[in-house]
Structures are given as structure tokens and as C-alpha cells.
N, C-alpha and C. Protein backbone atom coordinates (compact mmCIF):
# COMPACT_ATOMS: atom_id res chain seq x y z
N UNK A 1 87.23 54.08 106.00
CA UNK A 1 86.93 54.77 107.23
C UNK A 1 88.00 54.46 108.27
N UNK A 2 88.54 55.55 108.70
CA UNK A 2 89.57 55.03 109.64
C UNK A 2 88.82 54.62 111.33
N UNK A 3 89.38 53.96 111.40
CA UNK A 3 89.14 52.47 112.75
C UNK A 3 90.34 52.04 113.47
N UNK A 4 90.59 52.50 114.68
CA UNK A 4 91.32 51.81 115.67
C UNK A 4 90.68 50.90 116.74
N UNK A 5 91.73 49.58 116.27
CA UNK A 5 91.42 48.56 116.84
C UNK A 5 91.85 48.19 118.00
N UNK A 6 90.98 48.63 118.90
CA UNK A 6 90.80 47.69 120.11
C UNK A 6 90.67 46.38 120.60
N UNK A 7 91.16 45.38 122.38
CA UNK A 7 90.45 44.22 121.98
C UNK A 7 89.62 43.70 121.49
N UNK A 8 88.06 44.70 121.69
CA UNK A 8 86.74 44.13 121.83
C UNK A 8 85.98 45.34 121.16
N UNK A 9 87.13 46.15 120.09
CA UNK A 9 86.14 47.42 119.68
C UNK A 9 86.86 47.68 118.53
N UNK A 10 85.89 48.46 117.74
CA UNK A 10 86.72 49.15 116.65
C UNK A 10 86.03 50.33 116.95
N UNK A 11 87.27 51.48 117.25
CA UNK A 11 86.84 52.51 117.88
C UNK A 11 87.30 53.64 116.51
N UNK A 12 86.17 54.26 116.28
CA UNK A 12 86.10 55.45 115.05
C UNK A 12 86.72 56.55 115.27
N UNK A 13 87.45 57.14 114.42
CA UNK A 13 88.17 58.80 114.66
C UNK A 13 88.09 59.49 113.32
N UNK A 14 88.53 60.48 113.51
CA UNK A 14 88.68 61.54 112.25
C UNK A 14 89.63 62.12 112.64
N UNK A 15 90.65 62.49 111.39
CA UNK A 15 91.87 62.73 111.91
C UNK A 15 92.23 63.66 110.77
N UNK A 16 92.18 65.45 111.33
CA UNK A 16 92.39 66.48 110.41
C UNK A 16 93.95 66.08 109.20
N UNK A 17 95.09 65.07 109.92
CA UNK A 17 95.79 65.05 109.40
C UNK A 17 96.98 66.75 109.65
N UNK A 18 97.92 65.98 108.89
CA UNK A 18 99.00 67.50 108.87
C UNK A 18 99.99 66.96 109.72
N UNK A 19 101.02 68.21 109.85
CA UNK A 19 102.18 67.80 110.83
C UNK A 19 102.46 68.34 112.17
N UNK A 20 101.18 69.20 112.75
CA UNK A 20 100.92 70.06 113.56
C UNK A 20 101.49 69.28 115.00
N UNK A 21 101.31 69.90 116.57
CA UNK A 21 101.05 68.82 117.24
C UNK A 21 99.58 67.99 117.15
N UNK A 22 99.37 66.95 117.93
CA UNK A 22 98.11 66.02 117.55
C UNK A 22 97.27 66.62 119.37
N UNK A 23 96.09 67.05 118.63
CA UNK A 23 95.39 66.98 119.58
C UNK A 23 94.26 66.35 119.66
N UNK A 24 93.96 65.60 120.66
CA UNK A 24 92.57 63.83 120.38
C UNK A 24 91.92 64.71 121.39
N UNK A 25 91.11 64.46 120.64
CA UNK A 25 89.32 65.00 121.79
C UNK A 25 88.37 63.80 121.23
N UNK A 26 87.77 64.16 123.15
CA UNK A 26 87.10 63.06 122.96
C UNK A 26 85.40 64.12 123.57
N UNK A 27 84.38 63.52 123.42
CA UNK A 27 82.90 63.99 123.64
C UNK A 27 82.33 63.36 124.62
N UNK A 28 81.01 64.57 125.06
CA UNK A 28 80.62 63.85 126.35
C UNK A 28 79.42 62.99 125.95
N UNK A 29 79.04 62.52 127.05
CA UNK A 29 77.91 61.64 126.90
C UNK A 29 76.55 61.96 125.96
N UNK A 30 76.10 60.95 124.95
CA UNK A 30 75.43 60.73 124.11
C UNK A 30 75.29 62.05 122.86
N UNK A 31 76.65 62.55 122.93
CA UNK A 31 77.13 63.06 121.59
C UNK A 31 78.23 62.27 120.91
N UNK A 32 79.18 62.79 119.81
CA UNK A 32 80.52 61.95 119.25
C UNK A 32 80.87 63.21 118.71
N UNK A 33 82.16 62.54 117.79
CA UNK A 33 82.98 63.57 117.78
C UNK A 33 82.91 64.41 116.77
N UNK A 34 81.85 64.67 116.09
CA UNK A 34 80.79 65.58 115.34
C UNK A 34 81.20 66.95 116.08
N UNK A 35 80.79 67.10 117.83
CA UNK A 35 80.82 68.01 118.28
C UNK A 35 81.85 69.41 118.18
N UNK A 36 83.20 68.06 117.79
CA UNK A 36 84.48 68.89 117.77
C UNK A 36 84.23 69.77 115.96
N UNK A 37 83.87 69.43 115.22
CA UNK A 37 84.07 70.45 114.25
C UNK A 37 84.31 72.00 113.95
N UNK A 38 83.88 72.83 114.57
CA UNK A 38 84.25 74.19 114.74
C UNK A 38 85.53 73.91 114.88
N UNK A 39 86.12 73.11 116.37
CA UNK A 39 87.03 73.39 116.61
C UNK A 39 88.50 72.67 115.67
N UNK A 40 87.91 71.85 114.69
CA UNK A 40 89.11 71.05 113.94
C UNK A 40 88.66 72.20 112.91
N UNK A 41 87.91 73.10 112.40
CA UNK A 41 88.25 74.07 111.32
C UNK A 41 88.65 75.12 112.26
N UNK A 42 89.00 75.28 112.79
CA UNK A 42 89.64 76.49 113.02
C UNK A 42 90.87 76.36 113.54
N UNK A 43 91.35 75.06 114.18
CA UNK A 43 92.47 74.71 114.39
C UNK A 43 94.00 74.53 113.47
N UNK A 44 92.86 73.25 112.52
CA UNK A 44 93.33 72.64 111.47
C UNK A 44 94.11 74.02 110.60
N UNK A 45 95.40 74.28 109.32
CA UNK A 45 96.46 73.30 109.86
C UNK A 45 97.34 73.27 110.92
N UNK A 46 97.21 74.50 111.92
CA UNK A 46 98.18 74.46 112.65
C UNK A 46 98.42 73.36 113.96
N UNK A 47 97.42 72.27 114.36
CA UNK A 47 97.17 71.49 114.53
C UNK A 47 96.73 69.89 113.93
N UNK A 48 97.23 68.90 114.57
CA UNK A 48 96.38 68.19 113.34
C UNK A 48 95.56 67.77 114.90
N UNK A 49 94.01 67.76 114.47
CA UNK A 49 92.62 67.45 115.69
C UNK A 49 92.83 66.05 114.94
N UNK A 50 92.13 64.99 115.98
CA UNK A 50 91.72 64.06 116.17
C UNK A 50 90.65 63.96 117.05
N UNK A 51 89.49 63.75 116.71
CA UNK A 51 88.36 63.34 117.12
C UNK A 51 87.54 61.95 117.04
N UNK A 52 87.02 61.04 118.41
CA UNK A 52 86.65 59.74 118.41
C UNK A 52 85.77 59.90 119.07
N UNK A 53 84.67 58.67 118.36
CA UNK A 53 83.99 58.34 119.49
C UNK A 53 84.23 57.13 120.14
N UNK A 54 83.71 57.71 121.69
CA UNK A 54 83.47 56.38 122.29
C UNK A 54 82.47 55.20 122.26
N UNK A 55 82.60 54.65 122.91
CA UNK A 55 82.04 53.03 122.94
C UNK A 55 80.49 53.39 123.19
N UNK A 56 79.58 53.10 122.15
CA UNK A 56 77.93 53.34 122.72
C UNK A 56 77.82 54.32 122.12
N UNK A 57 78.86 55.02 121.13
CA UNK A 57 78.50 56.12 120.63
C UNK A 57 78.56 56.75 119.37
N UNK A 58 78.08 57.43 118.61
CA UNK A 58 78.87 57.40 116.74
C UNK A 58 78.75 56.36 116.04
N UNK A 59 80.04 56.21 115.41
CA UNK A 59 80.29 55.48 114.28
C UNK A 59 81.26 53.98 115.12
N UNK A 60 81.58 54.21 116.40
CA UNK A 60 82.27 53.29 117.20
C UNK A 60 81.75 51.84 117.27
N UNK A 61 82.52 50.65 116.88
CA UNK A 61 81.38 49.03 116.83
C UNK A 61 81.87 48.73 118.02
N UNK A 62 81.35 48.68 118.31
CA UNK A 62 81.50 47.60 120.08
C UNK A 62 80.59 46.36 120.49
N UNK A 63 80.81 45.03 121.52
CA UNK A 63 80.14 44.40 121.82
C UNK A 63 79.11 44.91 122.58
N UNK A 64 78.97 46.19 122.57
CA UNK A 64 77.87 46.69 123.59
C UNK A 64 77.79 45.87 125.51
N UNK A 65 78.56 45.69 125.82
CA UNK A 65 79.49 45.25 126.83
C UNK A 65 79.79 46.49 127.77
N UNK A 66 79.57 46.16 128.93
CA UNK A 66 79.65 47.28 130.04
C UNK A 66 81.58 48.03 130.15
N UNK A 67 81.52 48.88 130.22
CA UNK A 67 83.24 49.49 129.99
C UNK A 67 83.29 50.53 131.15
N UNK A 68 83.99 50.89 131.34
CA UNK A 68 84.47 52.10 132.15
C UNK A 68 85.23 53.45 131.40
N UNK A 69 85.41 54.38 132.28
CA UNK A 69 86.40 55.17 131.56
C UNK A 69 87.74 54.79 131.94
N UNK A 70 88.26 53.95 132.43
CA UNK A 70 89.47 53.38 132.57
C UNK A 70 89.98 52.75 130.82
N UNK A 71 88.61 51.54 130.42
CA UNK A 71 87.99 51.30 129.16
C UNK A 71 89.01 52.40 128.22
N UNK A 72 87.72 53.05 128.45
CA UNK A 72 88.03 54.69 127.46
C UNK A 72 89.03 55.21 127.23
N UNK A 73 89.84 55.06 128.34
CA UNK A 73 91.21 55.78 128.64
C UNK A 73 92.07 55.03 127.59
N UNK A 74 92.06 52.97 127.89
CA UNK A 74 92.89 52.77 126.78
C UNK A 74 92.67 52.96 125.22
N UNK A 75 91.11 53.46 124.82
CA UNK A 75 90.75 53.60 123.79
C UNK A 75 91.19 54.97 122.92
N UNK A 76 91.40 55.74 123.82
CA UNK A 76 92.02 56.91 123.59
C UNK A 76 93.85 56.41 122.82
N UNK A 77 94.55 55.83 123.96
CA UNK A 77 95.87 55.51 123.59
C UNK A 77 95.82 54.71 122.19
N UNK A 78 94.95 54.02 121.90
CA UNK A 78 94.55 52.97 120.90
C UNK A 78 94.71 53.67 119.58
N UNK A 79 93.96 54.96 119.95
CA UNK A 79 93.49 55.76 118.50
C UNK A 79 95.15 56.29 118.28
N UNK A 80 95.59 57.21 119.67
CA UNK A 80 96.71 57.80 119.68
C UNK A 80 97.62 56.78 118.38
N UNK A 81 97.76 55.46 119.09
CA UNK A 81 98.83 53.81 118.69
C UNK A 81 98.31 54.31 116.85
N UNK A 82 96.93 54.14 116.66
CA UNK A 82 96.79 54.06 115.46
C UNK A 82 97.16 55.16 114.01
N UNK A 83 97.35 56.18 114.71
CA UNK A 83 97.67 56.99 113.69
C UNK A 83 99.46 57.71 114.34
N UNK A 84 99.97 56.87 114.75
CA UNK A 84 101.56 56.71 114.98
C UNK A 84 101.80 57.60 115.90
N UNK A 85 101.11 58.52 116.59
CA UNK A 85 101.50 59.71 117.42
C UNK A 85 102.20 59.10 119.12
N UNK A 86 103.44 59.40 119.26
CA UNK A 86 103.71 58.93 120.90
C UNK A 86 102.98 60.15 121.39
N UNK A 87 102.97 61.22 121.15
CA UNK A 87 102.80 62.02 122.64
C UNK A 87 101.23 63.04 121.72
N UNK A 88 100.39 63.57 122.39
CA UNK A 88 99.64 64.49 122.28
C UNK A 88 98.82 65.33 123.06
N UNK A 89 98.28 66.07 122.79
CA UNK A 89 97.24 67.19 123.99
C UNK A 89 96.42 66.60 124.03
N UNK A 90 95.37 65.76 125.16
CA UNK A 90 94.50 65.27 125.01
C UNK A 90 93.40 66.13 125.73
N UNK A 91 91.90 66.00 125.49
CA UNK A 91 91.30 66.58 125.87
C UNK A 91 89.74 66.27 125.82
N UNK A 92 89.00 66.93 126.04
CA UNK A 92 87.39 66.34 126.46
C UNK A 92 86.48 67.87 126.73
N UNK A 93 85.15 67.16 126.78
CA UNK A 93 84.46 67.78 127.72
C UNK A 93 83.50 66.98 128.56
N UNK A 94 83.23 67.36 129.75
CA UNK A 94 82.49 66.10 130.36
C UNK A 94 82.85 64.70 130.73
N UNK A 95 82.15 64.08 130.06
CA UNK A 95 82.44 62.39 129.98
C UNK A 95 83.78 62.53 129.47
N UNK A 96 83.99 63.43 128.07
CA UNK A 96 85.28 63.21 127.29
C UNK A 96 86.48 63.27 128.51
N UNK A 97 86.29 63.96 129.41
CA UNK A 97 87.09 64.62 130.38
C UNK A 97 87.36 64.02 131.00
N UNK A 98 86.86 63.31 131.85
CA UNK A 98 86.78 62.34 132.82
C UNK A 98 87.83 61.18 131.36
N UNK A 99 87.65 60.89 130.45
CA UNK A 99 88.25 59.91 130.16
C UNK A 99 90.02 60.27 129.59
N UNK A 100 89.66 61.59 129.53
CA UNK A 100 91.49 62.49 129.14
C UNK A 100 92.10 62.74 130.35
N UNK A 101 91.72 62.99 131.85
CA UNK A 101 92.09 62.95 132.85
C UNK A 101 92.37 61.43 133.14
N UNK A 102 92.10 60.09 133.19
CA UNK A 102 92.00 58.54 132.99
C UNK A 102 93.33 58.62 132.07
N UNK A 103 92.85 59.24 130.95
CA UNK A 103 94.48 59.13 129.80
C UNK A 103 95.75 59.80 130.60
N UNK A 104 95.84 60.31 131.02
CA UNK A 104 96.78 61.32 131.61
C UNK A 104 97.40 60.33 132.57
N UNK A 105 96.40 59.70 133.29
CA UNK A 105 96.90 58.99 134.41
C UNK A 105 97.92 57.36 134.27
N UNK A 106 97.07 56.97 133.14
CA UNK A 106 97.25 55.53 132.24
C UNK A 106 98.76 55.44 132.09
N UNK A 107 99.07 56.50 131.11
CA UNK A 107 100.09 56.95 130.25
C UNK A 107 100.71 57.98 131.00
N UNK A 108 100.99 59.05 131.52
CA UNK A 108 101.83 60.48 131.52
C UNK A 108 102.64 60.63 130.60
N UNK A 109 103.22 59.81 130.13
CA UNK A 109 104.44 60.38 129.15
C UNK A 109 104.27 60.50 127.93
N UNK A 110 103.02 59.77 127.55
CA UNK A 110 102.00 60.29 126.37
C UNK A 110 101.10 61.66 126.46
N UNK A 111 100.86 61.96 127.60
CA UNK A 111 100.16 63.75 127.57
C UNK A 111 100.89 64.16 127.59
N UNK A 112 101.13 65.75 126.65
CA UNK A 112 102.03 66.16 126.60
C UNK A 112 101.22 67.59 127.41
N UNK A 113 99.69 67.63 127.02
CA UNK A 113 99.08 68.82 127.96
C UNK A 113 97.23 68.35 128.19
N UNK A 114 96.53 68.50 128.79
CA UNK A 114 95.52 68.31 129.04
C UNK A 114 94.37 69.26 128.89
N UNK A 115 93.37 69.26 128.27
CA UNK A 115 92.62 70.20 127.92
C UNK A 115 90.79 69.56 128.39
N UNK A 116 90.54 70.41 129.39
CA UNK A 116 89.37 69.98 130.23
C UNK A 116 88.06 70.59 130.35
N UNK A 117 86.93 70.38 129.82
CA UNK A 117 85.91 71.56 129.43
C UNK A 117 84.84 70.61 130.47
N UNK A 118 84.78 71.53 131.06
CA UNK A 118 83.01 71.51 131.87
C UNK A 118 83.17 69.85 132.64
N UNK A 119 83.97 69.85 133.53
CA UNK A 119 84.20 68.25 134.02
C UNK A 119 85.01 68.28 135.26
N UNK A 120 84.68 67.11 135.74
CA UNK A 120 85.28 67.05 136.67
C UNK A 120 86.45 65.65 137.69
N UNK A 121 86.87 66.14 138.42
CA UNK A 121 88.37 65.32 139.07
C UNK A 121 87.78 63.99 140.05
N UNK A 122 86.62 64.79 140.58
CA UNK A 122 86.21 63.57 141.55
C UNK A 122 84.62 62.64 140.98
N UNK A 123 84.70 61.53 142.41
CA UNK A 123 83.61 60.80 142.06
C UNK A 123 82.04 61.44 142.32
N UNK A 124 81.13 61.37 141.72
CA UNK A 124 80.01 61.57 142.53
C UNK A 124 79.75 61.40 143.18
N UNK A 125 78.75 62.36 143.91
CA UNK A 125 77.95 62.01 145.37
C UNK A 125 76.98 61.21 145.24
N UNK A 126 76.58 60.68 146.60
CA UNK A 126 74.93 59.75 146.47
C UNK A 126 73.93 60.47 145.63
N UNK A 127 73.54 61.72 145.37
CA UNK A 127 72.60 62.01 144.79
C UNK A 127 73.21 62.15 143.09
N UNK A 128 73.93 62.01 142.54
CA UNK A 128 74.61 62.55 141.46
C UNK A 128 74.19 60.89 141.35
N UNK A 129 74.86 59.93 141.65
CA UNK A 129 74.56 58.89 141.46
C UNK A 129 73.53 58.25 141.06
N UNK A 130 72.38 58.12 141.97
CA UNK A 130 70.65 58.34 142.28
C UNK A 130 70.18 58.78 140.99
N UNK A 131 70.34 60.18 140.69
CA UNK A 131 69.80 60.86 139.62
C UNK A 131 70.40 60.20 138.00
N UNK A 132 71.92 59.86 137.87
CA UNK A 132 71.66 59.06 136.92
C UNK A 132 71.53 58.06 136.80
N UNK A 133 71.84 56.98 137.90
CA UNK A 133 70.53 56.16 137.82
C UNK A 133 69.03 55.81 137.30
N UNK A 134 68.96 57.01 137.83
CA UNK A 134 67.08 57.11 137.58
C UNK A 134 66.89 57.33 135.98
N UNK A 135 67.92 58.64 135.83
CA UNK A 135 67.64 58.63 134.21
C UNK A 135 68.36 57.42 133.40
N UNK A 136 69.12 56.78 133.68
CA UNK A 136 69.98 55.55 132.64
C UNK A 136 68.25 54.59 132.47
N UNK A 137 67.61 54.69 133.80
CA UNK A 137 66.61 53.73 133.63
C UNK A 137 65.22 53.91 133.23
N UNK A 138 65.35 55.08 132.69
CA UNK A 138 63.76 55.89 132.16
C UNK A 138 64.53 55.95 130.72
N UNK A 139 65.76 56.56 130.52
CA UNK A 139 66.30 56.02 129.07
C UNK A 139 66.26 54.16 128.34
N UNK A 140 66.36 53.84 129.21
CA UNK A 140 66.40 51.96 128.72
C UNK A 140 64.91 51.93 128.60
N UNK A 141 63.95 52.50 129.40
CA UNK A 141 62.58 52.56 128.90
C UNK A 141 62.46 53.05 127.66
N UNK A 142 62.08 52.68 126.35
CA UNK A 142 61.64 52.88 125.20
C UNK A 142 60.16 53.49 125.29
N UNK A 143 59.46 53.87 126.28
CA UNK A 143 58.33 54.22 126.47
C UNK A 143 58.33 55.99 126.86
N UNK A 144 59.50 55.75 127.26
CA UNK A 144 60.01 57.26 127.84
C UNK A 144 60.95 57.91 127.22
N UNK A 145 61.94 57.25 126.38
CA UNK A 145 62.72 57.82 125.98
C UNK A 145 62.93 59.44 125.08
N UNK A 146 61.71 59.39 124.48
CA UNK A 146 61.86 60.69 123.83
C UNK A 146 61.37 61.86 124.62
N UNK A 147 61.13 62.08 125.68
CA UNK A 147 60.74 62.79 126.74
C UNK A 147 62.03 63.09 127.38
N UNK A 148 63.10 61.77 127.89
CA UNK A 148 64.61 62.12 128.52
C UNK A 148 65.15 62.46 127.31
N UNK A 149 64.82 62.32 125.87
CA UNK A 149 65.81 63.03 125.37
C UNK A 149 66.09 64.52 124.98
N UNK A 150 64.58 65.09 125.20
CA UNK A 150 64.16 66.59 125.22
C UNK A 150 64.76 66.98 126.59
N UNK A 151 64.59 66.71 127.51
CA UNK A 151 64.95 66.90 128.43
C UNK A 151 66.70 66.83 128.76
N UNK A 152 67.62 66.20 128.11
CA UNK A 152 68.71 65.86 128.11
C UNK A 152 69.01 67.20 127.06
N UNK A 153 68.40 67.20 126.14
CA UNK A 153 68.87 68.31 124.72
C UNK A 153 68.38 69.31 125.17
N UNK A 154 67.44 70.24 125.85
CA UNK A 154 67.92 71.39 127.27
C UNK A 154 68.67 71.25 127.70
N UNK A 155 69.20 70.54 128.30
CA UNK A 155 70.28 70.55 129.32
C UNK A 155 71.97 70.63 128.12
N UNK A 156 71.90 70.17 127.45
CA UNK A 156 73.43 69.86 127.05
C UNK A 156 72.97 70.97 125.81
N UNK A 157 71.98 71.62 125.09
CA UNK A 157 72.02 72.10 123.95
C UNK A 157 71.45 73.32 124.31
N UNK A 158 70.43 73.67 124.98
CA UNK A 158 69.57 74.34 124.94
C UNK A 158 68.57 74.99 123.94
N UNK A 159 68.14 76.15 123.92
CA UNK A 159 67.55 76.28 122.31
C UNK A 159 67.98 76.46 121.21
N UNK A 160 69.64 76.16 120.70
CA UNK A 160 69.97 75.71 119.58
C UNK A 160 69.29 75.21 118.42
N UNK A 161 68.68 75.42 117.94
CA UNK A 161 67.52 74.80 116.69
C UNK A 161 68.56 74.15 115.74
N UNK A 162 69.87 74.67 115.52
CA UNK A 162 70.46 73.80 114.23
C UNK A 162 71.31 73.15 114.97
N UNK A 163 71.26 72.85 116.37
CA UNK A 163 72.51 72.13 117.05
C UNK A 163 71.40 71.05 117.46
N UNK A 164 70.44 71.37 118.12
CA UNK A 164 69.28 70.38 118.46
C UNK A 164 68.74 68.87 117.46
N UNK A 165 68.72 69.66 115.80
CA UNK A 165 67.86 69.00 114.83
C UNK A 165 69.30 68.14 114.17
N UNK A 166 70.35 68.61 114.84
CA UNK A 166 71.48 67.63 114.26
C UNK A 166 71.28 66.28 115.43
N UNK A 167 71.33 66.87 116.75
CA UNK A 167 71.28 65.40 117.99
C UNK A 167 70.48 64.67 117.76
């Protein structure tokens, strides 16, 4: 199984392979990089995709240790380091986004282009904050959890039945 090693992680990818340019996507919060498939078959070969997950997520081992997307950002370069690529398109959606915008910033001379789905540049507001707050802490409730996760799989899936029964 391919594994790039981090200080404090062994961070998981899939890597279409080929001689294409390399494009690393990364996924948003409490999906992995499952998500990207459509897009590594339809890419693949004229691309070679790279897809990881992050820390807390997938197939990724971590100390389960608080991180940032700063974190993320070098985990991204990590995977990049591991399968020999200096430069690639990096990209996201969401969370992924926030951590390919972080890559961009880390590195520049390693993005060669940025690819940004449904995300955004700035910090949250007090209520953006508040609200996930509230849900990070009705999720750590095991009493509640399968209630935020219906509620989370509307929101990120909607009525998908074969996208739903995969999350």
C-alpha cells in the first residue's frame, strides 16, 4: 500500500501512475480520496491523479493529535516528495481546498496550477465558528452521532442512495 511518510503520520494516496502532469487532490471533511474516482477514470492516462487522505481520515495512520491545515499543507508536499514529483496541479474541495490553497502558499514553486471546488480564501465568522463547534461536539457525543451524520450526508450528499450507502 503506498504510504507517505510524515513526522508523526503515514499519510495514504493512490496514485493513477503514468507520465502525464501529476495532479494531487485532496477531500473535504469526513470523506477521503475515494471521492476523487470518477475523476482519476476519466482523467487517467492523460494525467497521472493522485489522491490522499488526510489525517482523521481513510486509510491515513496518525497519532490522532490535533493538526491544522498548515499540518495538511505539509502532508500534501510529503505525498508530492513521495512519489518524486517537484511540481504539480494541486487541488481540493472544501477542507481539501483550504489545504491546496495552504500548499500553494507553503511551496509556490511546487504549484504549478490550483484547482478549487466549493471553498474558500478566508477565515470564518463568529457564527461559522459557533456552528461547528456545536456540531464537532454533538459528533464526539456517541449518543448523537448517527443523527449528525444523516444530517451531515444531506448536506454534503444529498439523496444519492449509492453515494450515501458508500459514506
Amino acid at each position: 500500500m503506498p504510504f507517505a511518510r510524515a513526522i508523526d503520520a503515514d499519510i495514504y494516496y493512490e496514485d493513477s501512475g503514468g507520465t502525464g502532469p501529476v495532479v494531487l487532490l485532496a477531500h473535504e471533511f469526513f470523506m477521503d480520496r475515494t471521492m476523487f474516482a470518477s475523476q482519476q477514470a476519466a482523467l487517467s492516462p492523460e494525467f497521472r491523479i493522485v489522491a490522499w487522505d488526510a489525517r482523521g481520515h481513510g486509510r491515513t495512520k496518525d497519532q490522532r493529535l490535533p493538526f491544522t491545515y498548515w499540518t495538511a499543507a505539509r502532508d500534501a508536499l510529503t505525498v508530492l516528495d513521495s512519489i518524486g514529483a517537484e511540481r504539480a496541479i494541486v487541488g481540493g474541495t472544501a477542507q481539501g481546498g483550504f489545504t491546496a490553497l495552504r500548499t500553494a502558499l507553503v511551496a509556490p514553486e511546487r504549484v504549478a496550477a490550483l484547482i478549487l471546488i466549493s471553498t474558500e480564501a478566508h477565515g470564518p465568522t463568529l457564527d461559522q465558528s459557533t456552528a461547528t463547534q456545536r456540531f464537532l461536539d454533538e459528533w464526539h457525543d456517541r449518543s448523537s452521532r448517527e443523527e449528525a451524520a444523516g444530517r451531515l450526508a444531506d448536506w454534503l450528499i444529498g439523496d444519492d442512495t449509492w453515494y450515501r450507502d458508500i459514506w
